[in-house]
Protein backbone atom coordinates (compact mmCIF):
# COMPACT_ATOMS: atom_id res chain seq x y z
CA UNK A 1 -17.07 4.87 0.32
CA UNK A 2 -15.04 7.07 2.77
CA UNK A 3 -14.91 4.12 4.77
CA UNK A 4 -12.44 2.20 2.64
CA UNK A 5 -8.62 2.10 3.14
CA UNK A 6 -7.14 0.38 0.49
CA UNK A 7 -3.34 0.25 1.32
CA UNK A 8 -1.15 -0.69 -1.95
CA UNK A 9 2.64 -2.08 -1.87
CA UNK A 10 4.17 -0.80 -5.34
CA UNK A 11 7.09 -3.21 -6.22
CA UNK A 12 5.55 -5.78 -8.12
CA UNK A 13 2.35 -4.94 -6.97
CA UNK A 14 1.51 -2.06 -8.56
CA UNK A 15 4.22 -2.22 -10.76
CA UNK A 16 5.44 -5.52 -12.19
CA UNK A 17 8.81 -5.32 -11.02
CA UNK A 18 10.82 -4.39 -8.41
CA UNK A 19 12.19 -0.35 -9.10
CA UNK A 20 15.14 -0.65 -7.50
CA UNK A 21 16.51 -3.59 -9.61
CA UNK A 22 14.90 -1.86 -12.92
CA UNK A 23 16.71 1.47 -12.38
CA UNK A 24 19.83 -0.48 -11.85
CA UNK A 25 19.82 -3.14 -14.74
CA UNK A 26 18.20 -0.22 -17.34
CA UNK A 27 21.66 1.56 -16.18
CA UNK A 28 23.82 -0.52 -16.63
CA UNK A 29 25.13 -1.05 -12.97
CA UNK A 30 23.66 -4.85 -12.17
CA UNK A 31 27.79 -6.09 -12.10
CA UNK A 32 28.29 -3.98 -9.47
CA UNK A 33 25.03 -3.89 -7.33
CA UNK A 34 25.82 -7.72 -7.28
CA UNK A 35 29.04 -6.97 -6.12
CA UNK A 36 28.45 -4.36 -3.07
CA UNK A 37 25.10 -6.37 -2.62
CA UNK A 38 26.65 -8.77 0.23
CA UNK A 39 28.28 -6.01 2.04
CA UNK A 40 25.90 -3.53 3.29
CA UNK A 41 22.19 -2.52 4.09
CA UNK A 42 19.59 -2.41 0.60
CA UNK A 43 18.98 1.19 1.24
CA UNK A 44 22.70 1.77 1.24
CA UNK A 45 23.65 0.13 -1.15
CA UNK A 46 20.57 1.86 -3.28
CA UNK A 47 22.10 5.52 -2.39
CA UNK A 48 25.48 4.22 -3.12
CA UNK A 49 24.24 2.73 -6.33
CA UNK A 50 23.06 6.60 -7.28
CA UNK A 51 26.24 8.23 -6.21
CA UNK A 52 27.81 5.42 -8.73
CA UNK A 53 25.34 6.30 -11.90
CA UNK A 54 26.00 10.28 -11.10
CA UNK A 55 29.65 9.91 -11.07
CA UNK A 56 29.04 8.05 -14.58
CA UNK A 57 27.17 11.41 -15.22
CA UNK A 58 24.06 9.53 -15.70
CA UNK A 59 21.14 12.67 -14.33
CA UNK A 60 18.59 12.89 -12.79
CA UNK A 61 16.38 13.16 -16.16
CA UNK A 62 17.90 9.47 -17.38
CA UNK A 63 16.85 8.12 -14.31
CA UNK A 64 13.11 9.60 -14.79
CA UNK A 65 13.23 8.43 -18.72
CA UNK A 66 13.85 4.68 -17.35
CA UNK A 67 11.17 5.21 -14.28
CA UNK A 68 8.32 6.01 -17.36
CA UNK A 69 9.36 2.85 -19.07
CA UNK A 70 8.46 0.74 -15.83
CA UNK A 71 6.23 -2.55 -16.84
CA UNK A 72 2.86 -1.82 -15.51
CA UNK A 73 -0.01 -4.10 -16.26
CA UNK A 74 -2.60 -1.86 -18.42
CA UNK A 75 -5.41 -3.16 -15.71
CA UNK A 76 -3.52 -1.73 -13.17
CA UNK A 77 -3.99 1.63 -13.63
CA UNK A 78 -7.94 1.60 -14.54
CA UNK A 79 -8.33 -0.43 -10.89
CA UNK A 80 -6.56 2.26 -9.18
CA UNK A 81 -8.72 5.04 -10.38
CA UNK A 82 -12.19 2.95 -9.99
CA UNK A 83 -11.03 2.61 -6.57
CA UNK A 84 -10.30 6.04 -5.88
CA UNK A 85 -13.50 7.23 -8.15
CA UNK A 86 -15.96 4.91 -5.69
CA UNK A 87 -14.46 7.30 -3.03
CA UNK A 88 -12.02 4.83 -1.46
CA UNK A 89 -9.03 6.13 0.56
CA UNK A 90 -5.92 4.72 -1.16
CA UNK A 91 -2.40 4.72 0.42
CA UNK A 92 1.09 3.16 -0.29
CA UNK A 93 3.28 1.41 1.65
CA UNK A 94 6.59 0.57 -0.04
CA UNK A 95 10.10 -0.48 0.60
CA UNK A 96 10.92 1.26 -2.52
CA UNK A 97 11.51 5.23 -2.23
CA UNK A 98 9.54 8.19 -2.41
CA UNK A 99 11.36 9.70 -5.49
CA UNK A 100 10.90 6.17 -7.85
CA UNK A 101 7.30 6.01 -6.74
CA UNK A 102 6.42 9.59 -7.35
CA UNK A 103 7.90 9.53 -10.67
CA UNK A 104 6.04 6.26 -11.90
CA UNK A 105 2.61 7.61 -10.44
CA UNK A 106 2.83 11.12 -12.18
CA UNK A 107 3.80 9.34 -15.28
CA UNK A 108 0.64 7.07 -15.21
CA UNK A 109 -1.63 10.11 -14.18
CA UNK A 110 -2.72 8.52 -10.59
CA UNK A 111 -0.27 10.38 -7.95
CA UNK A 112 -3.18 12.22 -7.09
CA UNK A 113 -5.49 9.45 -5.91
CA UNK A 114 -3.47 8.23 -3.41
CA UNK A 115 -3.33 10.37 0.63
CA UNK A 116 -0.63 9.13 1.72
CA UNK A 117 2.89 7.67 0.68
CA UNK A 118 5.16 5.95 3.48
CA UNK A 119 8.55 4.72 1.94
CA UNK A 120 12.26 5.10 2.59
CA UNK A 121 12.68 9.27 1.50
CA UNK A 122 14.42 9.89 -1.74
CA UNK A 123 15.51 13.45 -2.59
CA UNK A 124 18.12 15.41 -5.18
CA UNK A 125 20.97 17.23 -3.37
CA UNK A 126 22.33 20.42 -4.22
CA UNK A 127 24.79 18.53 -6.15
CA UNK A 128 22.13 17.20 -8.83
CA UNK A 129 22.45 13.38 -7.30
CA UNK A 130 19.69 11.18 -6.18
CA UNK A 131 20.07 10.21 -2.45
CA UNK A 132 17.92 7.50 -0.78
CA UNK A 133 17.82 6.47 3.04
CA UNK A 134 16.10 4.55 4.95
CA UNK A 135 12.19 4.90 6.58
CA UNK A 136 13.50 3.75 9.95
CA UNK A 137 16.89 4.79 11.10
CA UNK A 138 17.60 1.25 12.34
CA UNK A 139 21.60 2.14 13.65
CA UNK A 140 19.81 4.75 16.31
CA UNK A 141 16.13 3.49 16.39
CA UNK A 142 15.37 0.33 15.73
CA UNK A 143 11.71 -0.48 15.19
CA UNK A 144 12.27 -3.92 16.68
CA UNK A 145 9.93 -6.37 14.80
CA UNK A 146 11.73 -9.45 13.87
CA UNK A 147 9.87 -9.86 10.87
CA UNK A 148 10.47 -7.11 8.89
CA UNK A 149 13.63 -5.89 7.24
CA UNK A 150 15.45 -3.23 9.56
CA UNK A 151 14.76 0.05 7.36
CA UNK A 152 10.87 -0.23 7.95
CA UNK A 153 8.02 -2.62 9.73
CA UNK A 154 4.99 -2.52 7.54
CA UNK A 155 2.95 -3.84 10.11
CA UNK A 156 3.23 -0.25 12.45
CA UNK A 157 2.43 1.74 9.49
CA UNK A 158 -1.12 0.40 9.24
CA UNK A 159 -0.82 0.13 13.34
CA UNK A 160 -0.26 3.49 13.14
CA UNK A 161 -2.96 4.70 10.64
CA UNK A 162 -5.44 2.80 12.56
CA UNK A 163 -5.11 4.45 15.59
CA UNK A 164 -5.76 7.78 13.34
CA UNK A 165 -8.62 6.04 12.09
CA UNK A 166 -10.18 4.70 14.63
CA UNK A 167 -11.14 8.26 15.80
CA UNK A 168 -12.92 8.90 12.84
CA UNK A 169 -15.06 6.04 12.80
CA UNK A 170 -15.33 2.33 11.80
CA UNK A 171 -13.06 1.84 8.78
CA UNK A 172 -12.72 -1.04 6.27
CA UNK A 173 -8.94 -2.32 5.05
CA UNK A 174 -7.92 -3.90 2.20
CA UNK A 175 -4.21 -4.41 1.60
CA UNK A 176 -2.43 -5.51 -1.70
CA UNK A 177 1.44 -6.69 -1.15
CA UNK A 178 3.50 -9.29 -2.77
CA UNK A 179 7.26 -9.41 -0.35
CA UNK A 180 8.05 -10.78 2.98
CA UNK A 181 7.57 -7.54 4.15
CA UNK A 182 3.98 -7.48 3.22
CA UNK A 183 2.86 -10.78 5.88
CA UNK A 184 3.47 -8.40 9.20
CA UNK A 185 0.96 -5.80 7.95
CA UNK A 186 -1.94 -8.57 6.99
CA UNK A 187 -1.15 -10.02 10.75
CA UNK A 188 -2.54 -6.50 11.89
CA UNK A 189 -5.70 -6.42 10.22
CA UNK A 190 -8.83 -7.12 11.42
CA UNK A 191 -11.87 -9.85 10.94
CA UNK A 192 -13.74 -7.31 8.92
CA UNK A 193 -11.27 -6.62 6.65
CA UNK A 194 -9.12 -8.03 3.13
CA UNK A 195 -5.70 -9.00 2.09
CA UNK A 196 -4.86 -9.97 -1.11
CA UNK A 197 -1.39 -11.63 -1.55
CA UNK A 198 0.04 -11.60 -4.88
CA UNK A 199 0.13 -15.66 -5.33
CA UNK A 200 3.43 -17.68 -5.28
CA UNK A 201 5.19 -14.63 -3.99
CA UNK A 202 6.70 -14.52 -0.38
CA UNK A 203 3.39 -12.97 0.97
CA UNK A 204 1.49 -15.34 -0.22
CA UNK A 205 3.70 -18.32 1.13
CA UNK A 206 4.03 -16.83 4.53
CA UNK A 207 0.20 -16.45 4.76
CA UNK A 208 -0.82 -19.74 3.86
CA UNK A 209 1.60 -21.31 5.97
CA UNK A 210 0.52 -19.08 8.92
CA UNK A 211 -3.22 -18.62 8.12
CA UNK A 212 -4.31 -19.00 11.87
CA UNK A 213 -2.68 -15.88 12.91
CA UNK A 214 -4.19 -13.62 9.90
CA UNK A 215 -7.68 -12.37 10.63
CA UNK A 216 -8.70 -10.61 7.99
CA UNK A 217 -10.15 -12.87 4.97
CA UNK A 218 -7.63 -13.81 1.91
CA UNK A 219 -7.70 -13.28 -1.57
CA UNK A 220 -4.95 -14.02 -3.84
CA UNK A 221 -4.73 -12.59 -7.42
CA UNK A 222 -1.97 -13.23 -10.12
CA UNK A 223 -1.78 -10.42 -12.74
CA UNK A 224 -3.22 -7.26 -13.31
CA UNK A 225 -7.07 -8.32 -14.61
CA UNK A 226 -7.55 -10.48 -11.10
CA UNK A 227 -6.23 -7.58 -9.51
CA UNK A 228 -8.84 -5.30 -10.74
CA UNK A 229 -11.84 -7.58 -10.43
CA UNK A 230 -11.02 -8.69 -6.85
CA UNK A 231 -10.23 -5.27 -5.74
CA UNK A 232 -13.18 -4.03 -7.03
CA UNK A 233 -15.97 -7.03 -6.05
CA UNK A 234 -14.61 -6.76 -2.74
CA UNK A 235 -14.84 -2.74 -2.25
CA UNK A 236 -17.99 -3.97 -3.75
CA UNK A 237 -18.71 -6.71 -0.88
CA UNK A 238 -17.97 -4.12 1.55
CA UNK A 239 -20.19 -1.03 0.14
CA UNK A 240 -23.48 -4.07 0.25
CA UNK A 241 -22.76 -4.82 3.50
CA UNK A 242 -22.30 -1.54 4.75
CA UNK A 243 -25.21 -0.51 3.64
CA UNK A 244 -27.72 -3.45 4.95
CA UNK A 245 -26.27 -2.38 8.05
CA UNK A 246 -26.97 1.41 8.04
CA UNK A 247 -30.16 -0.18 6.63
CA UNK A 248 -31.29 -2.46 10.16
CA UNK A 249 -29.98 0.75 12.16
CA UNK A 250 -31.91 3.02 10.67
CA UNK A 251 -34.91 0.71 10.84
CA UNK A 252 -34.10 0.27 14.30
CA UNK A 253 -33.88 4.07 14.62
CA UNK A 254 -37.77 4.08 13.53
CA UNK A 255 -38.96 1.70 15.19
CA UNK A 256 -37.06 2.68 18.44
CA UNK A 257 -38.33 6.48 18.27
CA UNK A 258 -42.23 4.65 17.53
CA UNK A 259 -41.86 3.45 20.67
CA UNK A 260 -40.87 6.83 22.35
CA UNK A 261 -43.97 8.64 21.06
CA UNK A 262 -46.47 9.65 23.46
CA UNK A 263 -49.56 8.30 23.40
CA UNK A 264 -52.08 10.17 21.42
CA UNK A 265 -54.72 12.21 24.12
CA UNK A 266 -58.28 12.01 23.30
CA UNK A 267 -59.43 15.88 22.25
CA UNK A 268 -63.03 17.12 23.98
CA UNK A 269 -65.55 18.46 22.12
């Protein structure tokens, strides 16, 4: 099933919280985050919110040791690897950061079914500390999509994977998302393809209140068993129909090269 891309969001998707907010609160730092939250960008504030915890001399290792004890539905992880097992090309697209992510998969043991990771970068300077900026450098250039949040448009990701795609061959999409930042990638998917909204989160509203302008066919889930069962009928769904199709080709192929045959000569005796 090369011919799946299944494209994941992580907060609260994948994981059943957002990481940024976990690594915070485990930390003890919420009363502050609150504080500095009104007066600059998320990303900012997240990289100032490190610099904070590593001037508490909280390292690098204590923010791993809270990462592992992310709340993951126990379906979640048995979905991702079916996925990945029926040969299905799985990326992420997050608004969380590269270092969080990385961490969480590794623990879980599936970093390496996923190709791809786009999300803000997230590395540890010479000085031990975690720094995190943004996907998009919005001060210098600005993506310019009104409906996604400065540091990174979904919506060009999967524009942009497409167009990579596209060269290869026809490919099937499925994407899995929960935020407001997960409506402007479904508005760039296609008739053929799946999103699945997490339901009663922002998505989810935004989609159903604007379901003439998303193409691709909708189907919510709500926890961790719906996620795996939907995921997998529809890779499912797709694989059947895929196949009825190479099917008629293939039977038009025959007939089609019947056709071409010369007649048969008659042989003298």
């Amino acid at each position: 099933m090369a011919g799946i891309v299944v494209f994941f969001d992580f907060d609260k998707t994948i994981i059943d919280v957002d990481s940024d907010n976990w690594v915070v609160d485990e930390l003890g730092a919420t009363d502050l985050f609150n504080q500095l939250l009104p007066t600059m960008p998320w990303n900012s504030l997240m990289d100032r919110m490190m610099n904070e915890l590593h001037t508490q001399v909280i390292t690098i290792q204590d923010i791993e040791e809270v990462l592992k004890r992310v709340p993951i539905h126990p379906r979640i992880v048995p979905a991702i690897k079916s996925a990945y097992a029926l040969g299905c090309d799985l990326r992420v697209i997050s608004d969380a950061n590269v270092f969080f992510i990385e961490t969480i998969l590794k623990h879980v043991g599936i970093r390496d079914c996923f190709s791809e990771i786009n999300t803000n970068p997230g590395y540890v300077n010479e000085e031990g500390r975690l720094r995190i900026l943004p996907y998009v450098d919005f001060q210098t250039s600005p993506h310019g999509c009104n409906l996604c949040p400065p540091n990174m448009c979904k919506g060009m990701i999967v524009e942009r994977i497409q167009a990579i795609l596209a060269k290869e061959g026809k490919k099937r999409m499925i994407y899995l998302g929960d935020g407001i930042g997960d409506f402007c990638p479904s508005l760039k998917l296609m008739e053929t393809d799946f999103v699945m909204p997490r339901k009663d989160f922002p998505a989810w509203n935004l989609i159903n209140e604007n379901r003439t302008l998303v193409k691709a066919a909708v189907h919510e889930w709500t926890d961790g068993e719906e996620f795996e069962h939907i995921l997998l009928q529809l890779i499912n769904t797709i694989t059947v129909e895929e196949n009825q199709l190479l099917s008629v080709e293939y039977c038009k192929f025959q007939t089609m090269s019947k056709e071409a045959l010369p007649l048969a000569l008659p042989v003298p005796y």
